[in-house]
Protein backbone atom coordinates (compact mmCIF):
# COMPACT_ATOMS: atom_id res chain seq x y z
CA UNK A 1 0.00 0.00 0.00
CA UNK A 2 1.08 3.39 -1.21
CA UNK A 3 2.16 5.91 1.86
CA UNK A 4 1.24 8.69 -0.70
CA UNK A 5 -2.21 8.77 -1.94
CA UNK A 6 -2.13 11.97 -3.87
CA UNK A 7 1.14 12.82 -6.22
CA UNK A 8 3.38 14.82 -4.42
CA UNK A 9 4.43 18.25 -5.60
CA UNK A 10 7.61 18.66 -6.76
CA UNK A 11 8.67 20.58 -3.59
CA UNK A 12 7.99 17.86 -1.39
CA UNK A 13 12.33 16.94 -1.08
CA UNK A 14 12.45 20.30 0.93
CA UNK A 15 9.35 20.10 2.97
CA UNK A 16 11.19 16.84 3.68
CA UNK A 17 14.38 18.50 4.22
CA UNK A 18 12.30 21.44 6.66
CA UNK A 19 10.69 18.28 8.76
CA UNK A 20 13.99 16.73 9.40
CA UNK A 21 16.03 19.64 10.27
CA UNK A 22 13.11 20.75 12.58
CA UNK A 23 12.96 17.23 14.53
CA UNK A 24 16.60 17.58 14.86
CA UNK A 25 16.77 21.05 16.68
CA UNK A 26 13.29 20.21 18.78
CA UNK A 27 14.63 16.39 19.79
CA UNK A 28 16.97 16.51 23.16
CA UNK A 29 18.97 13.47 21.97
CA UNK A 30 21.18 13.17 19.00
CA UNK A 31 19.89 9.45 17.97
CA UNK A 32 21.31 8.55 14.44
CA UNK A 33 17.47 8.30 13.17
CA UNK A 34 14.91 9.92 10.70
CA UNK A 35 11.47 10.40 10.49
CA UNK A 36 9.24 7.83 8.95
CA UNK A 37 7.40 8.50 5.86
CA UNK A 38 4.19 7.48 7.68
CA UNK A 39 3.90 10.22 9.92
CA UNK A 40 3.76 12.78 7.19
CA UNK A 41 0.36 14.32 7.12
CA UNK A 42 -1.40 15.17 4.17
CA UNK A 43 0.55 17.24 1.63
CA UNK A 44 -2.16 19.87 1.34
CA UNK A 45 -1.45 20.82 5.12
CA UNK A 46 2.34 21.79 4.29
CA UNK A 47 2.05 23.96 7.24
CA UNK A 48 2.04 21.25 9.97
CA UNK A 49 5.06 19.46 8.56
CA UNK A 50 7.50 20.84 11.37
CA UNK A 51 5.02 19.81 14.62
CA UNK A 52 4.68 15.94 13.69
CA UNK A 53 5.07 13.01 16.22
CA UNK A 54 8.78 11.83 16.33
CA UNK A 55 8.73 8.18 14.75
CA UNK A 56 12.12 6.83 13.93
CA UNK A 57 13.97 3.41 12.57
CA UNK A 58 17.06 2.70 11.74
CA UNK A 59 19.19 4.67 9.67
CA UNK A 60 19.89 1.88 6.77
CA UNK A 61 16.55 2.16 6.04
CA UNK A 62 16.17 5.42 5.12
CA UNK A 63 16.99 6.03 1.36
CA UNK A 64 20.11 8.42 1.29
CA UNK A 65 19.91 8.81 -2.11
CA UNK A 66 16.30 10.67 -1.89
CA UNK A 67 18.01 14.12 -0.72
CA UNK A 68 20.98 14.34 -2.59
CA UNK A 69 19.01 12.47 -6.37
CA UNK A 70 20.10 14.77 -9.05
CA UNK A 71 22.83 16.48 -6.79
CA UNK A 72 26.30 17.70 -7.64
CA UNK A 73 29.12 16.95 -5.39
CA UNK A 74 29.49 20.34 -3.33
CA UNK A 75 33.39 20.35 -4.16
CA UNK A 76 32.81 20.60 -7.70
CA UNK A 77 31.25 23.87 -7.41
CA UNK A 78 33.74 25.35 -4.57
CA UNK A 79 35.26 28.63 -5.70
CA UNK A 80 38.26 27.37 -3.17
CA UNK A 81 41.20 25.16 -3.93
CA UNK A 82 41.06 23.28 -0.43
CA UNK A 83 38.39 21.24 0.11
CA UNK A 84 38.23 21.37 4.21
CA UNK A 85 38.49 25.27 3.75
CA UNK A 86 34.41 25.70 5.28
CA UNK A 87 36.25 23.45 8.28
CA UNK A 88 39.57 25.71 8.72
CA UNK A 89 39.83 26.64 12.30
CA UNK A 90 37.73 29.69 13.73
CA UNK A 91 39.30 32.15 16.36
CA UNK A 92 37.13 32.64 18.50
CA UNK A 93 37.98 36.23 19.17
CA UNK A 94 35.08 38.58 18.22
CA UNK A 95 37.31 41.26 17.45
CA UNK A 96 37.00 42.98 13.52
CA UNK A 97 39.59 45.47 12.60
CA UNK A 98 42.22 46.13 10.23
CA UNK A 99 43.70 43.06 10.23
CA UNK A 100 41.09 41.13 9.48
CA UNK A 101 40.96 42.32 5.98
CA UNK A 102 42.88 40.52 3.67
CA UNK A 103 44.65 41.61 0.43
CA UNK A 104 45.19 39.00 -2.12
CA UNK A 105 48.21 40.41 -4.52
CA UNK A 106 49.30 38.98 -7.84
CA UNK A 107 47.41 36.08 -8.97
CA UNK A 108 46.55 35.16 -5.19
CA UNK A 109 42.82 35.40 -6.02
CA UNK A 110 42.53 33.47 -8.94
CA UNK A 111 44.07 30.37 -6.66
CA UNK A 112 42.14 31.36 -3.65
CA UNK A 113 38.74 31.41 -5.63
CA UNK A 114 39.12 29.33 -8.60
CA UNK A 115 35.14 29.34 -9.41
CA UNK A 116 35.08 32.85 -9.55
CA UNK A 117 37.07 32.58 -12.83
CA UNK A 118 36.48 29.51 -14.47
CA UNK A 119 33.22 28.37 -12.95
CA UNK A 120 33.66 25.37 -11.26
CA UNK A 121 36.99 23.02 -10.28
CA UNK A 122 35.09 20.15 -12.11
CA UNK A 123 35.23 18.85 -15.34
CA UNK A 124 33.32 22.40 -16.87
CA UNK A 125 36.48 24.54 -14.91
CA UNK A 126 38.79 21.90 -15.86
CA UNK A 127 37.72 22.63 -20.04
CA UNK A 128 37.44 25.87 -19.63
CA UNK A 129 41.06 26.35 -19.26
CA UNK A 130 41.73 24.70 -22.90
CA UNK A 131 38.99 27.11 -24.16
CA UNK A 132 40.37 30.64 -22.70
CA UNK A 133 43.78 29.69 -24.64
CA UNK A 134 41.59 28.33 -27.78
CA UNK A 135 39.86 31.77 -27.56
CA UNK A 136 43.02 33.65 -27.68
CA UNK A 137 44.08 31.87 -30.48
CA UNK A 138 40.72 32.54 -32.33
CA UNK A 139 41.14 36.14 -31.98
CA UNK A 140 44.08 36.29 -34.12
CA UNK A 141 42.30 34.59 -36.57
CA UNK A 142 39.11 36.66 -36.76
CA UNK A 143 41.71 40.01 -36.58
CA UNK A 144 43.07 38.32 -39.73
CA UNK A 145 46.67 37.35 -38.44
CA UNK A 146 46.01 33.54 -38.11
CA UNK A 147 44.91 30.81 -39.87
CA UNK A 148 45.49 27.58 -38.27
CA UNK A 149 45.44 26.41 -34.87
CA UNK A 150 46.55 22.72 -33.45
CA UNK A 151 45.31 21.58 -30.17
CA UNK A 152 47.46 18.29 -28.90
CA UNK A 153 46.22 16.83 -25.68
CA UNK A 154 49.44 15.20 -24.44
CA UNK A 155 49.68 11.42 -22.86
CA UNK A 156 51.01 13.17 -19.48
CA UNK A 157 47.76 14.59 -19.69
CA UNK A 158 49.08 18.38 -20.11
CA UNK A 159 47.19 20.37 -23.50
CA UNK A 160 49.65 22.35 -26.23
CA UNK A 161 47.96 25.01 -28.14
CA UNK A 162 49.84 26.92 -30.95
CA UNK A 163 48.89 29.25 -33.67
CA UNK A 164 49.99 30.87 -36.20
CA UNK A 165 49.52 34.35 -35.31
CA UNK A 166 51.87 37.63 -34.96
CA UNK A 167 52.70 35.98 -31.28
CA UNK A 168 52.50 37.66 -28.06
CA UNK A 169 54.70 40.69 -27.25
CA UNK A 170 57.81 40.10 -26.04
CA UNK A 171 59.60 43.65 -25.80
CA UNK A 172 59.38 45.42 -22.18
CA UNK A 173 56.11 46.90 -20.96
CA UNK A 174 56.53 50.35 -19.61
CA UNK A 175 54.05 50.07 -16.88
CA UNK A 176 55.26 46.61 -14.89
CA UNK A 177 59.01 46.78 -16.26
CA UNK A 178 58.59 43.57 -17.64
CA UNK A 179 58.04 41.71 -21.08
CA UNK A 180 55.01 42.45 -22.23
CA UNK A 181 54.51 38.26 -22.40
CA UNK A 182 55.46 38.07 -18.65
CA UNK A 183 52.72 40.35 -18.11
CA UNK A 184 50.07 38.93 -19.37
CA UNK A 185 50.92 35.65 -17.86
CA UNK A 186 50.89 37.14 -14.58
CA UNK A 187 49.21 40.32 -13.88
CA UNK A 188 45.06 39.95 -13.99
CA UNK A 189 43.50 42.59 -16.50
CA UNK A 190 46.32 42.43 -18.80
CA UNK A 191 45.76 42.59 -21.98
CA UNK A 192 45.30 44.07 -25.89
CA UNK A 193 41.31 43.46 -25.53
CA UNK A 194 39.69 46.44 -23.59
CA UNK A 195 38.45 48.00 -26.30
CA UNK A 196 39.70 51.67 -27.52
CA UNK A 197 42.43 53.08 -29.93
CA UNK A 198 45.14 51.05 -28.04
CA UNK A 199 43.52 47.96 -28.22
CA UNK A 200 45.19 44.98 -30.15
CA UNK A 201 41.67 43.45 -31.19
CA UNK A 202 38.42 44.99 -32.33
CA UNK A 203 36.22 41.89 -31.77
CA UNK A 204 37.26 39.24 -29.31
CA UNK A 205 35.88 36.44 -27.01
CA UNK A 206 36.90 34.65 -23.33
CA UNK A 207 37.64 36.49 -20.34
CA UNK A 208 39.36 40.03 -21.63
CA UNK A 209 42.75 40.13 -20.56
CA UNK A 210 42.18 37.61 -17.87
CA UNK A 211 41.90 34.27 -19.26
CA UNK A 212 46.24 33.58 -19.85
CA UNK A 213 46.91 34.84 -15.98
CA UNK A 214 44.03 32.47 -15.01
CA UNK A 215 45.05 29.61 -16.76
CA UNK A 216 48.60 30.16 -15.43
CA UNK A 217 48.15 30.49 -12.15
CA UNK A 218 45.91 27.37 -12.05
CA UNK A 219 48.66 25.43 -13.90
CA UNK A 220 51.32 23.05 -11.81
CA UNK A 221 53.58 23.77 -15.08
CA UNK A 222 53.20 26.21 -18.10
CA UNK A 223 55.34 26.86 -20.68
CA UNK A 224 54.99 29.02 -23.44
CA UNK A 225 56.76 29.52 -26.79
CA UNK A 226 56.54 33.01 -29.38
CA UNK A 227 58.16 32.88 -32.77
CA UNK A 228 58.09 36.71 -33.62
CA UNK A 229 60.69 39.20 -35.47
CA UNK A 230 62.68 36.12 -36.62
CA UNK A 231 63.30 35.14 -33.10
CA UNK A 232 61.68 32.53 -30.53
CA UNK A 233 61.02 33.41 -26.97
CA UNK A 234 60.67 30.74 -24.48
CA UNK A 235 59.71 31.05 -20.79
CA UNK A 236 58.43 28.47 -18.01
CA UNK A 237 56.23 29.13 -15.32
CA UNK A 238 54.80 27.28 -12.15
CA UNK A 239 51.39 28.16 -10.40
CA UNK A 240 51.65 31.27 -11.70
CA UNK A 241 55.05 32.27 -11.21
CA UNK A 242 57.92 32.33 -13.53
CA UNK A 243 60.74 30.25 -13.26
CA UNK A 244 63.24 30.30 -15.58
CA UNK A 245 64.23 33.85 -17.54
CA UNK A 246 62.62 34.87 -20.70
CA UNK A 247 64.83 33.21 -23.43
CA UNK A 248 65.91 34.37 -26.66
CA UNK A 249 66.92 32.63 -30.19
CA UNK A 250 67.39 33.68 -33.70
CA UNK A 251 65.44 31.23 -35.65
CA UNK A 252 67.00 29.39 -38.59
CA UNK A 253 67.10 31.13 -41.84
CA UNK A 254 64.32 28.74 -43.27
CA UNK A 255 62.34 29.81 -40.11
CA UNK A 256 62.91 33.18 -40.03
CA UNK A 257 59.36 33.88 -41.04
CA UNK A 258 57.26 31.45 -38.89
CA UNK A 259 55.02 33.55 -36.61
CA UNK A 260 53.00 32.44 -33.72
CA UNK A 261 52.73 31.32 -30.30
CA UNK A 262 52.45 28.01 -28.16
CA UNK A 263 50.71 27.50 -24.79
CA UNK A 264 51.30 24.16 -23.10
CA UNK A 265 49.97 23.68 -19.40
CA UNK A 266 49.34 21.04 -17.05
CA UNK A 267 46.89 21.65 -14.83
CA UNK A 268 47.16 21.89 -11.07
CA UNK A 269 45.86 18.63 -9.22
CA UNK A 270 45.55 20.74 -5.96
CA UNK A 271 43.27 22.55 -7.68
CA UNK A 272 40.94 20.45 -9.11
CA UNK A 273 38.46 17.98 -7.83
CA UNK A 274 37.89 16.14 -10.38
CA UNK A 275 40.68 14.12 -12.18
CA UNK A 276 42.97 15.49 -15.17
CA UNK A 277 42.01 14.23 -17.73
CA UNK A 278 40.71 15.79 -21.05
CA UNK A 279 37.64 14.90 -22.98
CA UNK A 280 38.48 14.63 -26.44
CA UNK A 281 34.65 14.59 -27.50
CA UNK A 282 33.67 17.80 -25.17
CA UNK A 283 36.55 19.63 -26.76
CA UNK A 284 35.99 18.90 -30.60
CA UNK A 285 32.41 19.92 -30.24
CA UNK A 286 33.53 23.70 -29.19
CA UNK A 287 36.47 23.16 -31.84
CA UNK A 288 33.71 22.55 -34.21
CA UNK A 289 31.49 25.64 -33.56
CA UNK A 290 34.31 27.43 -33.56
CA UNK A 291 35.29 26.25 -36.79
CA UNK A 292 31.75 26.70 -38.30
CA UNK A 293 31.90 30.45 -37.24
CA UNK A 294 35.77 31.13 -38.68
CA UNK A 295 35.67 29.82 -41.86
CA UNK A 296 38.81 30.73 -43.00
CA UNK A 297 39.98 29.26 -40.10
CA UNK A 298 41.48 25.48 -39.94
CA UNK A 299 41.64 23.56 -36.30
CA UNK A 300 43.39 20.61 -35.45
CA UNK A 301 42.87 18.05 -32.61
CA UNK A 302 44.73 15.65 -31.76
CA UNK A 303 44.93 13.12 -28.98
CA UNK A 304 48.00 11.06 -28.05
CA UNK A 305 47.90 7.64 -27.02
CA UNK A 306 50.24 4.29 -26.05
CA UNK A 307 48.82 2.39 -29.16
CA UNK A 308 48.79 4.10 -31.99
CA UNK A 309 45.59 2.72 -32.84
CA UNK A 310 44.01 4.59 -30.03
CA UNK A 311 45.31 8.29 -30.69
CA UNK A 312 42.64 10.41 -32.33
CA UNK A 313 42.85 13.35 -35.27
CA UNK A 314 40.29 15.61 -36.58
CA UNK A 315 40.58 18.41 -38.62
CA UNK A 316 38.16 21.12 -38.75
CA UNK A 317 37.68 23.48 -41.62
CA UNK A 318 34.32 24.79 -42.97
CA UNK A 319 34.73 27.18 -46.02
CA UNK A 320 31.30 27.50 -46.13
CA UNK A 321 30.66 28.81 -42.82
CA UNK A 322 27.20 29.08 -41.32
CA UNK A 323 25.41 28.16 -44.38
CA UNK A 324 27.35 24.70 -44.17
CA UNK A 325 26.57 24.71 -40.29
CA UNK A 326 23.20 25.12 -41.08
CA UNK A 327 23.91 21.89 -44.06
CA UNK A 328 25.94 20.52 -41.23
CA UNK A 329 23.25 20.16 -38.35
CA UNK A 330 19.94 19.58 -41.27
CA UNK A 331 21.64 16.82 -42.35
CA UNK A 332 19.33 14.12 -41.19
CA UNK A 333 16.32 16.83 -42.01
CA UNK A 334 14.25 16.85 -45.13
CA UNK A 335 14.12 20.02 -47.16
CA UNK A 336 10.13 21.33 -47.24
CA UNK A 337 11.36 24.84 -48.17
CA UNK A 338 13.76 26.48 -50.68
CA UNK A 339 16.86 27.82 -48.82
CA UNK A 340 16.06 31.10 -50.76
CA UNK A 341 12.28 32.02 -49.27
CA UNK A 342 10.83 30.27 -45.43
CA UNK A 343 8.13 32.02 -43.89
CA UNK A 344 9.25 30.34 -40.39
CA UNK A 345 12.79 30.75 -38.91
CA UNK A 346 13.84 28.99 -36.10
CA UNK A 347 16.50 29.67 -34.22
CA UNK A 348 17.59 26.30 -32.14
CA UNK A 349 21.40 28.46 -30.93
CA UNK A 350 22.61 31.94 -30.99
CA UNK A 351 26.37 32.97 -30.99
CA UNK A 352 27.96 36.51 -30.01
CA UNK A 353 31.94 36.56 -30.93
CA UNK A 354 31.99 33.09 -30.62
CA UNK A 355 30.29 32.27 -27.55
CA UNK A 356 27.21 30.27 -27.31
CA UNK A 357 24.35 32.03 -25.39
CA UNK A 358 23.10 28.87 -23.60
CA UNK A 359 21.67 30.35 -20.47
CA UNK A 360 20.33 33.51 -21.97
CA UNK A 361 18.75 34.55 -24.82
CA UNK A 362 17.95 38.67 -24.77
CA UNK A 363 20.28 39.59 -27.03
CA UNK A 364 18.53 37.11 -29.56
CA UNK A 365 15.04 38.26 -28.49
CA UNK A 366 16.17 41.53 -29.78
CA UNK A 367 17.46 40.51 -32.59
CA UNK A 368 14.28 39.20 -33.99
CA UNK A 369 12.82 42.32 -32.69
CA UNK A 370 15.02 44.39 -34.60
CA UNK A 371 14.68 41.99 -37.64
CA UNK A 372 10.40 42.25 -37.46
CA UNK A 373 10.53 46.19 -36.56
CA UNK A 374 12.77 46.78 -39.78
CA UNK A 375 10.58 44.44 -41.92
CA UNK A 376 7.65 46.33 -41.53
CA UNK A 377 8.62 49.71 -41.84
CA UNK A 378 10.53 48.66 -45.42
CA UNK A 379 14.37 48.79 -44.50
CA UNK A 380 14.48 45.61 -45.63
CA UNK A 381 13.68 44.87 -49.34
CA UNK A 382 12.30 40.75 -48.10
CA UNK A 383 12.45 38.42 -45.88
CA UNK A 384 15.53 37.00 -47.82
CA UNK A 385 17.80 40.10 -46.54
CA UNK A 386 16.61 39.79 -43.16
CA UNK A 387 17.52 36.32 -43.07
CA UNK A 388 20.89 37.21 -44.56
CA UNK A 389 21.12 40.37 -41.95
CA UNK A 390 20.63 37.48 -39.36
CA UNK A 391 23.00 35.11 -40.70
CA UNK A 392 25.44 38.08 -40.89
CA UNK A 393 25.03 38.80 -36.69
CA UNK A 394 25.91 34.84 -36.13
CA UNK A 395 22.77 34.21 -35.34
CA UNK A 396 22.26 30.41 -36.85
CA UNK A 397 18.73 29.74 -38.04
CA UNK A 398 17.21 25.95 -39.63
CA UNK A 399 16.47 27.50 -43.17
C-alpha cells in the first residue's frame, strides 16, 4: 500500500528537508534516526510538517539517495582550492579590525577562488582552461593574423595550443618593467582586448585580458613559446610564477618567417576535484562551432595515445561557414522549403563573438525584434535580406 495517496508536488524533497532539520533542533537526543514517511500528514497541510510526532527506525533504512538524487558533489562547485576550507579553524575572538581584511596580490585570487574565474573546479572549470587559450588563439584569426590552430592533448595529460599568429609581445612593458609576455601571464587585466584606440583586437571572445593569468596560475607547469621578429622566446612558469628567464633565439634562416605562439599547461591537481584528464569529444564539439563560425579558419585536434591505434585526429575546416553549419546540423532533415524564401525561422542556438548564449537569450530576443521592426517599416527589401542580416550577426537559423 502506497504511503502517498495523492502525487506529491515537486517541492515535497524540501518540505522533507524542513521536517527533518526541525525534529533535529526540537529532539533533546542526538539518535542517528529519521522520520518515517508514515507520519507525514497530508501534503495539502504543508504547514504542519515541522510539529509531527517523532517516529524513527534505523538509519539503513532510510533512502540516502532521496536528498541528494540529481545532486552535484558540493566540491565541484567550490570557488576554493582546499576542500576542508568551510572546516579551517575559527578564532574565536570577536574582534574585527584592520587586520582582518585581507589583500590578495598577484594572482593570489585566482588560486584562492578558482570558481570565480572559471566556474567550477570540475570537469566544466577543468575545459574551460583549454577554451580561454583556444579563444586567444581565435582572436588572431578573426583580426586576420592567423589561420590555423593545433590543439594536442598530451599522454602526461598536459594540452599544447599553438597558432599561427603575430605571437604575443615580447619587448618590455613600460608600466610593470617587464616583457610584455610576462605580463600577461601574470598580472590579472592584462591585456590588448579592452576596447579603444590602443587595443590589439576589435572583436574578441573569453575572459578580456584575464583568461592567460588564469590559466597560469591554475597550472602546476606552463610553458609558453613566441616565434616573432625572426626570433623565438621561451619562458616556463609554475602556479603562476615564472621560473626560468625569458629566453631568446634567432630562428634558422628557413624559419625566419614562422610567426605564432604556443601555450602548453598542465593543470594543477591541488586545484581540481575532479581528475585530469581531457575529454576529447567535449573539446571537438567547441572546436567545431568554432570552426563553423571562422571559416577561414582550420583547427586541429589531436589526442596522443600508447597504441597508436588509439590516438585520435580531426581536422576542422568549414569554407562555407554558417550556411554549411546550417547543411551541417539539417543533415538528417528533409528540405520542405527552398533555402532562398521560409516564412518560419527557427533559431535552435545563438552565438555573439563566438560564444554560445546557452543560459540567456535577450540579445537574440532583440534581434528578432530588430529583424520584425525593420521588416515592416521597409528597411528591408524581403524576408531573404533579413535572413541574410541574421546570418550576418551569427545568429544560426534551420532555413
Amino acid at each position: 500500500m502506497g504511503l502517498l495517496v495523492q502525487k506529491p508536488p515537486r517541492y515535497l524533497p524540501l518540505l522533507l528537508l524542513r521536517k527533518i532539520m526541525a525534529s533535529r533542533c526540537l529532539s533533546s537526543s542526538c539518535s542517528s534516526s529519521f522520520h518515517s514517511f508514515s507520519s507525514l500528514p497530508s501534503i495539502s497541510s504543508s504547514s504542519s510538517l515541522l510539529f509531527t510526532p517523532r517516529v524513527t527506525f534505523p538509519l539503513r533504512r532510510f533512502p540516502s539517495l532521496f536528498l541528494v538524487q540529481n545532486a552535484v558533489s558540493p566540491r565541484a562547485f567550490m570557488s576554493s582550492s582546499t576542500a576542508t576550507e568551510s572546516v579551517q579553524e575559527r578564532t574565536s575572538s570577536k574582534a574585527y579590525g584592520s587586520d582582518q581584511i585581507q589583500v590578495l596580490k598577484g594572482l593570489e585570487p585566482v588560486r584562492k577562488r578558482p570558481g570565480m574565474y572559471i566556474g567550477s573546479t570540475g570537469p566544466r572549470g577543468l575545459h574551460h582552461l583549454v577554451y580561454e587559450i583556444l579563444d586567444n588563439a581565435v582572436d588572431e584569426a578573426q583580426a586576420g593574423y592567423a589561420s590555423r590552430i593545433e590543439i594536442v592533448l598530451h599522454l602526461d595529460n598536459s594540452v599544447s595550443i599553438t597558432d599561427n599568429g603575430r605571437g604575443i609581445p615580447t619587448d618590455l612593458h613600460p608600466v610593470t618593467q617587464k616583457s610584455a609576455l610576462e605580463t600577461v601571464l601574470t598580472v590579472l587585466h592584462a591585456g590588448g582586448k579592452f576596447g579603444g584606440s590602443n587595443s590589439g583586437y576589435s572583436v574578441s571572445g573569453g575572459l578580456h585580458g584575464v583568461g592567460l593569468s588564469v590559466v597560469n596560475a591554475l597550472s602546476e607547469e606552463l610553458e609558453v613559446t613566441v616565434w616573432r621578429n625572426g626570433k623565438e622566446f621561451q619562458q616556463k612558469y609554475s602556479h603562476g610564477n615564472p621560473v626560468t628567464a625569458l629566453t631568446c633565439y634567432a630562428l634558422p634562416e628557413e624559419s625566419k618567417d614562422r610567426q605564432g605562439t604556443c601555450i602548453k599547461f598542465w593543470p594543477d591537481k591541488e586545484v581540481f576535484t575532479t581528475e585530469i584528464q581531457f575529454d576529447y569529444s567535449v573539446i571537438g564539439g567547441r572546436v567545431r562551432e568554432l570552426a563553423f563560425l571562422n571559416p577561414k579558419l582550420t583547427i586541429t585536434l589531436r589526442k596522443e595515445d600508447d597504441d597508436p591505434e588509439k590516438s585520435q585526429y580531426d581536422e576542422y575546416y568549414y569554407g562555407g561557414g554558417l550556411v554549411e553549419y546550417v547543411n551541417w546540423l539539417n543533415n538528417d532533415k528533409v528540405l520542405v522549403f527552398s533555402d532562398e524564401f521560409c516564412l518560419l525561422v527557427v533559431v535552435p542556438a545563438a552565438f555573439i563573438f563566438c560564444l554560445s548564449l546557452v543560459f540567456n537569450f535577450c540579445h537574440l530576443t532583440y534581434l528578432l525584434e530588430l529583424f520584425m521592426v525593420s521588416f515592416i517599416h521597409g528597411e528591408l527589401k524581403s524576408i531573404v535580406d533579413g535572413i541574410k542580416f541574421l546570418k550576418m550577426l551569427h545568429v544560426f537559423t534551420y532555413l
